[in-house]
N, C-alpha and C. Protein backbone atom coordinates (compact mmCIF):
# COMPACT_ATOMS: atom_id res chain seq x y z
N UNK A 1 18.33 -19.56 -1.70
CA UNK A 1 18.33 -18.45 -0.76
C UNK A 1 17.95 -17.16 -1.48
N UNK A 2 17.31 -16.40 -0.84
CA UNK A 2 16.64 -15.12 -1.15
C UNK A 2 17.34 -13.56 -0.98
N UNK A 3 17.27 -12.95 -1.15
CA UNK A 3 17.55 -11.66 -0.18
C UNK A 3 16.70 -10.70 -0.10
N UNK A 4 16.43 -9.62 0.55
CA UNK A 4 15.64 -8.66 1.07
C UNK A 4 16.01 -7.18 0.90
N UNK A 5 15.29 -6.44 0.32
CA UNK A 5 14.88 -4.87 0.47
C UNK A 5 13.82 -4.44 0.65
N UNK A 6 13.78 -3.50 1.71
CA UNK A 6 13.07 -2.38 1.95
C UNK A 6 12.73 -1.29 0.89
N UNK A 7 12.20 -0.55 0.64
CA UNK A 7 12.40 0.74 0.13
C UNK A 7 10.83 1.60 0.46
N UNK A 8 11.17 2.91 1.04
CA UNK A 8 10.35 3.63 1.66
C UNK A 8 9.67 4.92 0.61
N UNK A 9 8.47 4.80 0.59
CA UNK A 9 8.04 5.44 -0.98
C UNK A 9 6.82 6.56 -0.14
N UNK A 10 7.52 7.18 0.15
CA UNK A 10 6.74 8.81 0.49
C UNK A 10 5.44 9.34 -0.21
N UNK A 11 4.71 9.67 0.06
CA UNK A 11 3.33 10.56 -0.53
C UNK A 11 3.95 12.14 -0.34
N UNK A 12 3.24 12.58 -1.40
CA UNK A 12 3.53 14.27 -1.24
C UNK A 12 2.32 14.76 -0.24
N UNK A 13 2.93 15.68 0.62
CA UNK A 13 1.99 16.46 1.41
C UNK A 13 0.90 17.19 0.94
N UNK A 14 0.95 17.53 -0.16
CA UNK A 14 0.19 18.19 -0.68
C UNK A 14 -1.14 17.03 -1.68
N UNK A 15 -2.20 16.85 -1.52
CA UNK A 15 -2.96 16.00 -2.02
C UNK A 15 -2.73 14.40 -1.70
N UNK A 16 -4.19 13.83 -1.76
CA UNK A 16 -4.08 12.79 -1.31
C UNK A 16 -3.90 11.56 -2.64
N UNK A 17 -3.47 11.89 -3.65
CA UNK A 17 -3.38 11.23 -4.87
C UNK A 17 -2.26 10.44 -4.98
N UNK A 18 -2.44 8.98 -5.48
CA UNK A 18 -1.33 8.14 -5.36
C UNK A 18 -0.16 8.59 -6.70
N UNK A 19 0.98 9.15 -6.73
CA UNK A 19 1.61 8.89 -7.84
C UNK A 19 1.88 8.14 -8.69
N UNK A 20 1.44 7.16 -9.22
CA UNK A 20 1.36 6.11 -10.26
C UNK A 20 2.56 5.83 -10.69
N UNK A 21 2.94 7.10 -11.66
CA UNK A 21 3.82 7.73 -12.74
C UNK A 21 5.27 7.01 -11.46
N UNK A 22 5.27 7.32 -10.88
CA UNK A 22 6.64 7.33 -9.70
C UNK A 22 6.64 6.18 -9.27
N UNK A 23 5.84 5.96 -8.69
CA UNK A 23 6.00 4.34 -8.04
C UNK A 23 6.27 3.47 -9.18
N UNK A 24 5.78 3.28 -10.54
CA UNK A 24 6.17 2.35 -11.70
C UNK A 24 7.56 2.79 -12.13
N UNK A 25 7.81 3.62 -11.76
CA UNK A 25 9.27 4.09 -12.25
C UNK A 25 9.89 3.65 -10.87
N UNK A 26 10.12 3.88 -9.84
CA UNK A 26 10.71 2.80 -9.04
C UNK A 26 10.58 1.44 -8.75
N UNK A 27 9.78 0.71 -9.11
CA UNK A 27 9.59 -0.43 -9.66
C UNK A 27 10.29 -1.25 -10.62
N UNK A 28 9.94 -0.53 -11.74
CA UNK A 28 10.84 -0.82 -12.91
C UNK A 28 12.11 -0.57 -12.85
N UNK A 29 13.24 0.25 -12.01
CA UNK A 29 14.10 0.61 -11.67
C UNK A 29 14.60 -0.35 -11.17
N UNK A 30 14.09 -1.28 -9.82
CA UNK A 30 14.30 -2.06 -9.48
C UNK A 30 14.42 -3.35 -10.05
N UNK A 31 13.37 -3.59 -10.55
CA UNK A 31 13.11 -4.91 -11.73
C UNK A 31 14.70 -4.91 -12.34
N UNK A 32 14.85 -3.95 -12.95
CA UNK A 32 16.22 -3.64 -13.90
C UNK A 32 17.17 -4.68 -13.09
N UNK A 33 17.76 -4.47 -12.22
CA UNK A 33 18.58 -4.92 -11.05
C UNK A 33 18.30 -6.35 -10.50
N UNK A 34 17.37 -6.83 -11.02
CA UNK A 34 16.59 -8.27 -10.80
C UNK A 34 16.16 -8.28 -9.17
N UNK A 35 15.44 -7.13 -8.90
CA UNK A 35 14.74 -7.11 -8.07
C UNK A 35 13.38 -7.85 -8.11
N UNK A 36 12.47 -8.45 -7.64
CA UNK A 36 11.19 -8.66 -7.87
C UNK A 36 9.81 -8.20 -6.44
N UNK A 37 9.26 -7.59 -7.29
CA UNK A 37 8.14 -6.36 -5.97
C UNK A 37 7.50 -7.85 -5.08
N UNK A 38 7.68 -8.26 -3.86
CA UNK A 38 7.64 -9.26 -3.01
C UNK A 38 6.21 -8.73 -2.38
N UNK A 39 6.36 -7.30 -1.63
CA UNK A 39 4.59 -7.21 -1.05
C UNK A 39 4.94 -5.73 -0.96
N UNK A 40 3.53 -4.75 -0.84
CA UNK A 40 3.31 -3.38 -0.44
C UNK A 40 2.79 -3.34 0.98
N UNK A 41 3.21 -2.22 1.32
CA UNK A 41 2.46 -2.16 2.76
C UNK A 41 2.28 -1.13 3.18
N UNK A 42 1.55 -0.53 3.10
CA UNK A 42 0.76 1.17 3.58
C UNK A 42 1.63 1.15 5.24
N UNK A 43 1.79 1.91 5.72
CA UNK A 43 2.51 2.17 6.67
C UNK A 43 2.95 4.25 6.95
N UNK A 44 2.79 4.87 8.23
CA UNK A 44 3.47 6.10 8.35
C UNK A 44 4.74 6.33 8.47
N UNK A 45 5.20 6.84 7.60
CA UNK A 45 6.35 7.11 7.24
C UNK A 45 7.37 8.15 7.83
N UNK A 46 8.33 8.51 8.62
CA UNK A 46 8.38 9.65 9.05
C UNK A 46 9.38 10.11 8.18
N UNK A 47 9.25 11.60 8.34
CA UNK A 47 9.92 12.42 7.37
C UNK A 47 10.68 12.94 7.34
N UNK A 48 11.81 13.84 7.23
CA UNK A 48 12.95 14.12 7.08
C UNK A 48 12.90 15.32 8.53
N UNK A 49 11.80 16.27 7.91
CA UNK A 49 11.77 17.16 8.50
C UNK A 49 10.82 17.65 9.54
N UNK A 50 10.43 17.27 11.26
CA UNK A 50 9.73 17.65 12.16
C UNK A 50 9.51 16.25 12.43
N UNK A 51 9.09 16.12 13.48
CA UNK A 51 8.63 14.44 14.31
C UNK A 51 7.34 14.11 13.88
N UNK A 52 6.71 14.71 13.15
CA UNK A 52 5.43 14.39 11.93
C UNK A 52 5.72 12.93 11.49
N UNK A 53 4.53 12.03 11.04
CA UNK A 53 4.76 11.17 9.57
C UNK A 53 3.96 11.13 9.08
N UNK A 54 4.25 10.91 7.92
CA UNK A 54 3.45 11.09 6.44
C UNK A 54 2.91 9.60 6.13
N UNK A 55 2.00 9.51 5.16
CA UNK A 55 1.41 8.22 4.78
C UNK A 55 2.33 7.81 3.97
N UNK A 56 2.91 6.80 3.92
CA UNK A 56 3.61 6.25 2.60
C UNK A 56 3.50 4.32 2.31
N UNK A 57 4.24 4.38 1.40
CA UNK A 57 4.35 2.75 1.53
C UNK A 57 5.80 2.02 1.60
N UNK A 58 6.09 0.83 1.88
CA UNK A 58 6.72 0.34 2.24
C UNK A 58 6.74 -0.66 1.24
N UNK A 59 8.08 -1.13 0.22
CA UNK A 59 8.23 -1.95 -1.06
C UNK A 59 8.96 -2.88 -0.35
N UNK A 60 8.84 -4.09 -0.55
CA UNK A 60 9.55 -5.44 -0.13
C UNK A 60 10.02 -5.93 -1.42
N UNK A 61 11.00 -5.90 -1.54
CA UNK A 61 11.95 -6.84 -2.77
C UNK A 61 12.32 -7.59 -2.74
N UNK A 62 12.32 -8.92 -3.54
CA UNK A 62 12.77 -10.21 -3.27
C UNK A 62 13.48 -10.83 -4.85
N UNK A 63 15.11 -11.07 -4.43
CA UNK A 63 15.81 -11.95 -5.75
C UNK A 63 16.78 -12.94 -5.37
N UNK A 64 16.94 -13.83 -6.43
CA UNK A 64 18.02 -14.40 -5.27
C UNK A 64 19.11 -14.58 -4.66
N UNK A 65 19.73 -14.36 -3.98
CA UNK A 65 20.84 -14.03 -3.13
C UNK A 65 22.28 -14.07 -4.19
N UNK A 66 22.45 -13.39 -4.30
CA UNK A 66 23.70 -12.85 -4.77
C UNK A 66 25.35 -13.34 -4.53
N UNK A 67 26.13 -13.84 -5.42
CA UNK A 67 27.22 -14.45 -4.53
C UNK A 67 27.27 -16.22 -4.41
């Protein structure tokens, strides 16, 4: 048996440049935890602040079930 995370990875408003530097650091963050990166998925993201959404991606994690 498996288990599942989400995690919602925001773009900055300002430029259309992927953060590299950030996303491998939440990655590896995860890894730590015996997470393993399962799939990406471009998706609009909405944002904290105004009924706007932003481009972001969507991290699927997969390890195995815990317990």
């Amino acid at each position: 048996m498996y288990e599942y995370k989400v995690v919602t990875f925001r773009e900055s408003l300002i430029g259309d440049a992927l953060d590299s530097d950030k996303l491998e650091k939440t990655l590896n963050k995860h890894a730590e935890d015996g997470w393993a990166l399962k799939a990406i998925t471009a998706a609009d993201v909405k944002g904290r602040i105004g009924p706007g959404a932003v481009e972001g991606l969507l991290l699927t994690f997969e390890r195995p079930a815990q317990g």
